[in-house]
N, C-alpha and C. Protein backbone atom coordinates (compact mmCIF):
# COMPACT_ATOMS: atom_id res chain seq x y z
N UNK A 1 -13.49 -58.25 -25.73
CA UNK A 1 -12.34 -59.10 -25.94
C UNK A 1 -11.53 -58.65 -27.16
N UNK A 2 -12.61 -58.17 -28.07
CA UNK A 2 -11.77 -57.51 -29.09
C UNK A 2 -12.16 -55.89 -29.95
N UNK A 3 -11.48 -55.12 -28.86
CA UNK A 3 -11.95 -54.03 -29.23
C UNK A 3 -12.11 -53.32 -30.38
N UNK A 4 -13.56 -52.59 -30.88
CA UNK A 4 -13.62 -52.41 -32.38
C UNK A 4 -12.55 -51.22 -33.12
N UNK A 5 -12.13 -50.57 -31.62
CA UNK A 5 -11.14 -49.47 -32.45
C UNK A 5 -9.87 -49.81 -32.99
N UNK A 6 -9.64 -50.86 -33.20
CA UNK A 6 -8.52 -51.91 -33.43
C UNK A 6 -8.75 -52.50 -34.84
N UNK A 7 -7.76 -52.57 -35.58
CA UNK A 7 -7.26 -53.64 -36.75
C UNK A 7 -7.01 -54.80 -36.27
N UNK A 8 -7.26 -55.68 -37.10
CA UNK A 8 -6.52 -57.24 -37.00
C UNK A 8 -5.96 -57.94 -38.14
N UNK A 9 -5.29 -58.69 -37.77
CA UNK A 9 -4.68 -59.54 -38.74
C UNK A 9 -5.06 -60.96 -38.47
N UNK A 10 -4.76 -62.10 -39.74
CA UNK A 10 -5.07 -63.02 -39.56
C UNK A 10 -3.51 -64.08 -38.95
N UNK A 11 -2.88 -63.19 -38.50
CA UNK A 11 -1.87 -63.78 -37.87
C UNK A 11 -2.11 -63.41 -36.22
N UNK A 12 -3.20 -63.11 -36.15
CA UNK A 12 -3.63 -62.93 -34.62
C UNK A 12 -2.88 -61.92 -34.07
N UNK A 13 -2.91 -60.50 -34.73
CA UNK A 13 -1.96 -59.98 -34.46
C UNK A 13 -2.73 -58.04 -34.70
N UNK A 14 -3.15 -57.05 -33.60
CA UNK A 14 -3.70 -56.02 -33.59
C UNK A 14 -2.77 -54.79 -33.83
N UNK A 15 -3.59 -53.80 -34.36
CA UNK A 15 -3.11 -52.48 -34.99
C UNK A 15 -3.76 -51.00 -34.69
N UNK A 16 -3.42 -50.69 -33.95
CA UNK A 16 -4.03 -49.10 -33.40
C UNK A 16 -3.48 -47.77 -34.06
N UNK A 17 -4.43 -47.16 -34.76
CA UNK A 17 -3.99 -46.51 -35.84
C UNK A 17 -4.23 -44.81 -34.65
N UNK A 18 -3.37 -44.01 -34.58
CA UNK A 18 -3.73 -43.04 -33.79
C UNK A 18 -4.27 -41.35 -34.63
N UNK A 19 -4.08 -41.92 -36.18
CA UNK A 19 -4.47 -40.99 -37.32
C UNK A 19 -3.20 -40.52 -38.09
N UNK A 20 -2.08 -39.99 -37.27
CA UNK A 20 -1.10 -39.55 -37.44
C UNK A 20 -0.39 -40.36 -36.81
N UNK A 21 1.44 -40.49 -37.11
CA UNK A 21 2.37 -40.84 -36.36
C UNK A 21 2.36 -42.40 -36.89
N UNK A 22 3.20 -43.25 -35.93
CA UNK A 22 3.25 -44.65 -36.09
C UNK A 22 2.27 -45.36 -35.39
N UNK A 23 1.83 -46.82 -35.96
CA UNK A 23 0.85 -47.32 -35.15
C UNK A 23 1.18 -48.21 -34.15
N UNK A 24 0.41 -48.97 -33.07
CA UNK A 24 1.54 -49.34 -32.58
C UNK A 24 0.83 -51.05 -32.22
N UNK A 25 1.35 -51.58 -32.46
CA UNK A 25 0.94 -52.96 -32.77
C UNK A 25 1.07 -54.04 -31.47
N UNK A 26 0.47 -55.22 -31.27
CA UNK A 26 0.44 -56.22 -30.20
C UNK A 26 -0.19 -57.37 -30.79
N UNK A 27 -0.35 -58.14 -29.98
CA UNK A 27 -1.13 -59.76 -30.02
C UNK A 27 -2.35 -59.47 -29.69
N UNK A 28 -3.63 -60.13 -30.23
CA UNK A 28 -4.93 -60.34 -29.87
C UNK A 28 -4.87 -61.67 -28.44
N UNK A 29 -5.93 -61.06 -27.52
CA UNK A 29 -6.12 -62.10 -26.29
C UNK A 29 -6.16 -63.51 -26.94
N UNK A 30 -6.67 -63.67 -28.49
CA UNK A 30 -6.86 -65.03 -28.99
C UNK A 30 -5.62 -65.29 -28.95
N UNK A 31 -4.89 -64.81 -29.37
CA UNK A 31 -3.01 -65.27 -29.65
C UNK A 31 -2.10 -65.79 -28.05
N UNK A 32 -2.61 -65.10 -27.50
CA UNK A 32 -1.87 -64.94 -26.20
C UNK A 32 -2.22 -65.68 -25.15
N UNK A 33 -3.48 -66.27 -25.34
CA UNK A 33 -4.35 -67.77 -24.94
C UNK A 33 -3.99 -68.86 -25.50
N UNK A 34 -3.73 -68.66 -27.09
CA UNK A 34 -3.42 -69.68 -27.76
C UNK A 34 -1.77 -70.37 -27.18
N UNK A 35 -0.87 -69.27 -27.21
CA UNK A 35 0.25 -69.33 -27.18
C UNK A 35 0.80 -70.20 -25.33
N UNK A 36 -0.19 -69.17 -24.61
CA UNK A 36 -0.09 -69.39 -23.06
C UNK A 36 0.97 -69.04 -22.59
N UNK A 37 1.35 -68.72 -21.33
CA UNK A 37 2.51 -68.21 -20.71
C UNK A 37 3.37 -67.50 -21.17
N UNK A 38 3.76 -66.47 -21.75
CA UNK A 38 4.51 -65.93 -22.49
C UNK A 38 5.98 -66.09 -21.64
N UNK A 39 6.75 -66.50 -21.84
CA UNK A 39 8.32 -66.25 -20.81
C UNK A 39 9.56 -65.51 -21.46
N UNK A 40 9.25 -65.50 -23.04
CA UNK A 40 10.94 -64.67 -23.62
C UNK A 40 9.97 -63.83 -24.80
N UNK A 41 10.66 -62.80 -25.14
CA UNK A 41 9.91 -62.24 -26.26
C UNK A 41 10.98 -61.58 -26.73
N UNK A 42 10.87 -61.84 -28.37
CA UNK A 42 12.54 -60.71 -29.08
C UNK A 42 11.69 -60.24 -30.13
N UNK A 43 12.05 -58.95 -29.80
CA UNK A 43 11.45 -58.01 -30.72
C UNK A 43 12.57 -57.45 -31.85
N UNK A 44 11.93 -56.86 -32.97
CA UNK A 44 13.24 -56.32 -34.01
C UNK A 44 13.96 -54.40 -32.82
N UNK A 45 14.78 -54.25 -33.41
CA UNK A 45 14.85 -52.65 -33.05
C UNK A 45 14.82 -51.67 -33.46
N UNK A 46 14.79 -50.65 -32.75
CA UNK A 46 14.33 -49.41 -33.18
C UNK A 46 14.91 -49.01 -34.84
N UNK A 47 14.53 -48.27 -35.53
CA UNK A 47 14.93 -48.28 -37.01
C UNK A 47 15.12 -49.22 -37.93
N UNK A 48 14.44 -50.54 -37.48
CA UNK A 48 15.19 -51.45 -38.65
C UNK A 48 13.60 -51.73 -39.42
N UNK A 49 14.10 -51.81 -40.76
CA UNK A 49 12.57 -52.31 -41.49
C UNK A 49 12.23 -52.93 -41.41
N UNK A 50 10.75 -53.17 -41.67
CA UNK A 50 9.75 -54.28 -41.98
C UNK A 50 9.26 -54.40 -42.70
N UNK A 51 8.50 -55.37 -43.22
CA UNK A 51 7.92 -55.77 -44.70
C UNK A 51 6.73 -56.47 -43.95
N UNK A 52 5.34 -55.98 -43.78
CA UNK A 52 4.43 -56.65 -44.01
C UNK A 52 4.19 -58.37 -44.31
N UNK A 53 4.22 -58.95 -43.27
CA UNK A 53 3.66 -60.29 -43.82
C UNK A 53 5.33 -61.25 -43.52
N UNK A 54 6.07 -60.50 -42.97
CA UNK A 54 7.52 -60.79 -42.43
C UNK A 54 7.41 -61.35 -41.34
N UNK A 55 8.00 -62.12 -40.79
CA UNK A 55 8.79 -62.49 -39.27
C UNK A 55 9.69 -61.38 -38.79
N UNK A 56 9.21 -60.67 -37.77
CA UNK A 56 10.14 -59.79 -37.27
C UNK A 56 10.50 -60.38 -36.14
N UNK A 57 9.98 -61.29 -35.02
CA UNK A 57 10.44 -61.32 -33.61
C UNK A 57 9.87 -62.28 -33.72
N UNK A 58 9.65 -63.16 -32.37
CA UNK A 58 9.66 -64.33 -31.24
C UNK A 58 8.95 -64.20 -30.39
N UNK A 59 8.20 -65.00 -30.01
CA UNK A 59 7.23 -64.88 -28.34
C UNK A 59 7.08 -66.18 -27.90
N UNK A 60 8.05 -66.35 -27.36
CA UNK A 60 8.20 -67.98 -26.90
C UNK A 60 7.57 -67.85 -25.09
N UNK A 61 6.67 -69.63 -25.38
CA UNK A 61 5.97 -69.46 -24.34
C UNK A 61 6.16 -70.87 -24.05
N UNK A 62 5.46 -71.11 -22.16
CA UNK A 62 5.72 -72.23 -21.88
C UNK A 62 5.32 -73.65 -22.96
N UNK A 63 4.75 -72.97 -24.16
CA UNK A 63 3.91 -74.50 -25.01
C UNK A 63 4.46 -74.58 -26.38
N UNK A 64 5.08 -72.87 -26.99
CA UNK A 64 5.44 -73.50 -27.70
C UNK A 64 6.51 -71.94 -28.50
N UNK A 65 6.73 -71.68 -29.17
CA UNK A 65 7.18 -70.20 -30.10
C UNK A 65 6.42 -70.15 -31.44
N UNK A 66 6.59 -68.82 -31.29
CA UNK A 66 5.46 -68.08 -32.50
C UNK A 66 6.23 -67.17 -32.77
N UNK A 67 5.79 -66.96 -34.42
CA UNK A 67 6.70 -65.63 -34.71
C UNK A 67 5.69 -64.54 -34.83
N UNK A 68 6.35 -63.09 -34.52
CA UNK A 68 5.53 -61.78 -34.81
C UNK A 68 5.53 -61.78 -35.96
N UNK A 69 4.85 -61.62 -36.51
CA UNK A 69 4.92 -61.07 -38.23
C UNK A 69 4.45 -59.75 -38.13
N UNK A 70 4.99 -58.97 -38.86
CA UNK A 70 4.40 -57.37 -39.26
C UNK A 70 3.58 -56.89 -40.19
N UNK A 71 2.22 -56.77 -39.33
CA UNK A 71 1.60 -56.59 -40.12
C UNK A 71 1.58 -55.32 -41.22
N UNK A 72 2.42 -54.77 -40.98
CA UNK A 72 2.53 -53.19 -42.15
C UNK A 72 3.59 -53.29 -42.20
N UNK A 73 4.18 -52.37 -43.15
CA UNK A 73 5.40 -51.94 -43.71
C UNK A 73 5.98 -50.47 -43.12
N UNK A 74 7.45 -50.80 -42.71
CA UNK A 74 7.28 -49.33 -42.48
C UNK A 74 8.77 -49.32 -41.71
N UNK A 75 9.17 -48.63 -40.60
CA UNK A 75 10.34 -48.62 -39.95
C UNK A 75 9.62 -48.82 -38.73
N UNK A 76 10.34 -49.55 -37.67
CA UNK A 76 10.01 -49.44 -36.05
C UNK A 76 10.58 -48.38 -35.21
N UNK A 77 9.74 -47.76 -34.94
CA UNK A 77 9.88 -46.25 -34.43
C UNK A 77 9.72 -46.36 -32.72
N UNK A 78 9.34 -47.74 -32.01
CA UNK A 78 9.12 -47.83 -30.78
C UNK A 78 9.09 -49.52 -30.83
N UNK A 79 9.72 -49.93 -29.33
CA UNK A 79 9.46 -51.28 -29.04
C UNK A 79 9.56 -51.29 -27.19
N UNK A 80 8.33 -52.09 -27.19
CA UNK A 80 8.08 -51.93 -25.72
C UNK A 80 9.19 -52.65 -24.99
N UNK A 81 9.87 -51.70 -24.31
CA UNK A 81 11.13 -52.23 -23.65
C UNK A 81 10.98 -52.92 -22.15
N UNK A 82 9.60 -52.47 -21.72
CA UNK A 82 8.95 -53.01 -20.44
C UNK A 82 8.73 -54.70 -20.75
N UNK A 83 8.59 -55.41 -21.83
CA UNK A 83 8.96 -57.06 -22.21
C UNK A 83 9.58 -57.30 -21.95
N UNK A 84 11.03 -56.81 -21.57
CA UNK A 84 12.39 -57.43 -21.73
C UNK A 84 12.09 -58.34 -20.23
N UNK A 85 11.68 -57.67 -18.83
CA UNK A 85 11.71 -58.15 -17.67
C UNK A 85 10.42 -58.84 -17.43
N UNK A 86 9.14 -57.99 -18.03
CA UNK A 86 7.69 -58.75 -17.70
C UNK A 86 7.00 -58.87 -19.46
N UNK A 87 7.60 -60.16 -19.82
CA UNK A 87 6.97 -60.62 -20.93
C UNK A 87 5.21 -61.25 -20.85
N UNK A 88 5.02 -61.35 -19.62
CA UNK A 88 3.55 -61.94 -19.07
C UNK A 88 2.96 -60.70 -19.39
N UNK A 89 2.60 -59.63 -19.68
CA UNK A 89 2.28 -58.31 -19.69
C UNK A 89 1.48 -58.84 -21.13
N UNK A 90 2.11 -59.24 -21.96
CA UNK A 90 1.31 -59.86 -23.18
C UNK A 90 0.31 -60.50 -23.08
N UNK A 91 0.18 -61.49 -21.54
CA UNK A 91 -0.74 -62.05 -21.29
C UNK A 91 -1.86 -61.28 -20.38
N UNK A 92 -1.33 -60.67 -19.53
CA UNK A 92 -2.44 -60.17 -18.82
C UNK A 92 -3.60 -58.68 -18.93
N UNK A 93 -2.37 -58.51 -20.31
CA UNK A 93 -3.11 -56.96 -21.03
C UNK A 93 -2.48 -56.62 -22.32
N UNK A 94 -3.28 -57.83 -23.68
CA UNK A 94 -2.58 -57.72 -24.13
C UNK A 94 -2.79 -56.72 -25.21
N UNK A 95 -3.55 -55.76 -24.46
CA UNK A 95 -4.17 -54.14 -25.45
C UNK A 95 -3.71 -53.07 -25.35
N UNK A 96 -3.00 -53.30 -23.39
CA UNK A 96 -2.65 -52.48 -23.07
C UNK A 96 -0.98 -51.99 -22.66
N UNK A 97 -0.46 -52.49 -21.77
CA UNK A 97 0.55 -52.64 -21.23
C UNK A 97 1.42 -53.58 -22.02
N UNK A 98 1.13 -54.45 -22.64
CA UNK A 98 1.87 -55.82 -23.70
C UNK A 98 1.88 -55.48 -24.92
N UNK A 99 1.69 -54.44 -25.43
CA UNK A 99 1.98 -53.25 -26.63
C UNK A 99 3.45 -53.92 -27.29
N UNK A 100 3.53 -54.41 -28.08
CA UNK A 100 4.98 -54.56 -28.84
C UNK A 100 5.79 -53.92 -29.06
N UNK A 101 5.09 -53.30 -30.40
CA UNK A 101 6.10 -52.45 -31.20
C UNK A 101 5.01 -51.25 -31.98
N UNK A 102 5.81 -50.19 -32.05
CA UNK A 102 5.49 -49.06 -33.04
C UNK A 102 6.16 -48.95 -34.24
N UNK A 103 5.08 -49.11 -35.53
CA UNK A 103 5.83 -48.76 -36.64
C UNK A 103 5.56 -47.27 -37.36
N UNK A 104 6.32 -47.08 -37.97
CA UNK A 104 6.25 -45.72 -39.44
C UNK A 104 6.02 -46.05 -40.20
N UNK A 105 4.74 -46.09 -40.72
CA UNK A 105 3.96 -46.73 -42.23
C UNK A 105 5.09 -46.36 -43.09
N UNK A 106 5.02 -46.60 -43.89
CA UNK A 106 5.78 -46.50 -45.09
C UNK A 106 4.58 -46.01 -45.82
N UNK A 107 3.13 -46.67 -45.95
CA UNK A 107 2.00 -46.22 -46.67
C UNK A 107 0.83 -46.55 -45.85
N UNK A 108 -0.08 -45.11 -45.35
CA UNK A 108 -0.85 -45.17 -44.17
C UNK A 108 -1.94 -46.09 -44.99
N UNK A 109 -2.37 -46.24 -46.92
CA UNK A 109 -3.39 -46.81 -47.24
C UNK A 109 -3.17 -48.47 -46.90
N UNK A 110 -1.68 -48.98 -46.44
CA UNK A 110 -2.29 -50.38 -46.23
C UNK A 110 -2.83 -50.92 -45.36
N UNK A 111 -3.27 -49.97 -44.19
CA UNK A 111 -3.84 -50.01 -42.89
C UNK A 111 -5.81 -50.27 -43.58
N UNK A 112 -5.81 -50.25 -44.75
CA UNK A 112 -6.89 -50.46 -45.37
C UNK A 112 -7.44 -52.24 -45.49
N UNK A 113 -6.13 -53.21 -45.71
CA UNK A 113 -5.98 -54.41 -45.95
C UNK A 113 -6.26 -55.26 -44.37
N UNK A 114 -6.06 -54.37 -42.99
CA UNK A 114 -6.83 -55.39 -42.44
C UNK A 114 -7.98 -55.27 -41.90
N UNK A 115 -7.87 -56.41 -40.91
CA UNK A 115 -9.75 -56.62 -40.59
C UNK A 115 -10.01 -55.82 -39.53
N UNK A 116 -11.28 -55.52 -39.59
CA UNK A 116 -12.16 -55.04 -38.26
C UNK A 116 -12.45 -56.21 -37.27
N UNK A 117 -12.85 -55.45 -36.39
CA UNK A 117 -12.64 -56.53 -34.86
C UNK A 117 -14.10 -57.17 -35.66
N UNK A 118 -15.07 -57.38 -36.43
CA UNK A 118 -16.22 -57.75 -36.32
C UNK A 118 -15.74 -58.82 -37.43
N UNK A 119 -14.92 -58.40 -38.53
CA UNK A 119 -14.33 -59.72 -39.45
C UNK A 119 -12.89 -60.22 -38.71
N UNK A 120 -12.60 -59.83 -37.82
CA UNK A 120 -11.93 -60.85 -36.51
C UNK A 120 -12.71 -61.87 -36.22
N UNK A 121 -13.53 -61.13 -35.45
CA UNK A 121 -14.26 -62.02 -34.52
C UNK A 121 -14.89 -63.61 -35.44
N UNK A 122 -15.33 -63.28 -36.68
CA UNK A 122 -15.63 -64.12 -37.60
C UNK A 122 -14.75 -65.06 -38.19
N UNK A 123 -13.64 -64.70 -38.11
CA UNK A 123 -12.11 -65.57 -38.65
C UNK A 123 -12.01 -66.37 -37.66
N UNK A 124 -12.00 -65.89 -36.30
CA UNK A 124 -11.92 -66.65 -35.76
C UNK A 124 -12.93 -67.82 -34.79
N UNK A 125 -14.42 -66.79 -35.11
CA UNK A 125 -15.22 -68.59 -34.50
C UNK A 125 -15.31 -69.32 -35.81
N UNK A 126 -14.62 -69.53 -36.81
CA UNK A 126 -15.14 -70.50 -37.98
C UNK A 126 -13.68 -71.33 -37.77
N UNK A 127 -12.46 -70.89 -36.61
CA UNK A 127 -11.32 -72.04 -37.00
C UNK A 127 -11.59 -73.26 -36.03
């Protein structure tokens, strides 16, 4: 449910680091359960910055809206444009195909600050 090759955040929010290049970020199945039905999603665009710990976008669902926050700093170098028509994609894979956005670290060491899927998994059976 939460794969260990993955970062997390405590905004319910995953990070796939590929070594090089930008990483490319999504929602944890916890988020996307929580949220339910995904129906609109606004993402920031290509080149515009982010700041870590920011509101970049929207994922409004049949229960309620949530904001993306970014978890790194950096420029958005990719945003999954396949949301625009099938925002449920968040829900039904949300590791795979429901992929958000790609950023350009600004600094690959803050990929140090989040959690492993095993201090995930712990954040979240204690809420």
């Amino acid at each position: 449910m939460y794969p260990d090759e993955l970062m997390y955040t405590a905004e319910h929010e995953w990070v796939r680091d590929p070594g090089d290049g930008p990483v490319r970020v999504g929602i944890t199945d916890y988020a996307q359960a929580e949220l339910g039905d995904i129906v609109y999603i606004q993402l920031p665009a290509v080149a515009d910055q982010v700041q870590a710990g920011s509101a970049v976008g929207e994922l409004e669902s049949t229960k309620t809206v949530g904001d993306l926050v970014a978890p790194v700093t950096g420029t958005i170098a990719a945003v999954n444009e396949g949301l625009q028509s099938q925002p449920e994609l968040c829900n039904s894979d949300p590791y795979g195909a429901g992929w958000l956005v790609e950023v350009e670290l600004t600094d690959r060491a803050e990929l140090s600050g989040l959690m492993t899927a095993a201090d995930y998994r712990a954040a979240i059976a204690s809420t």
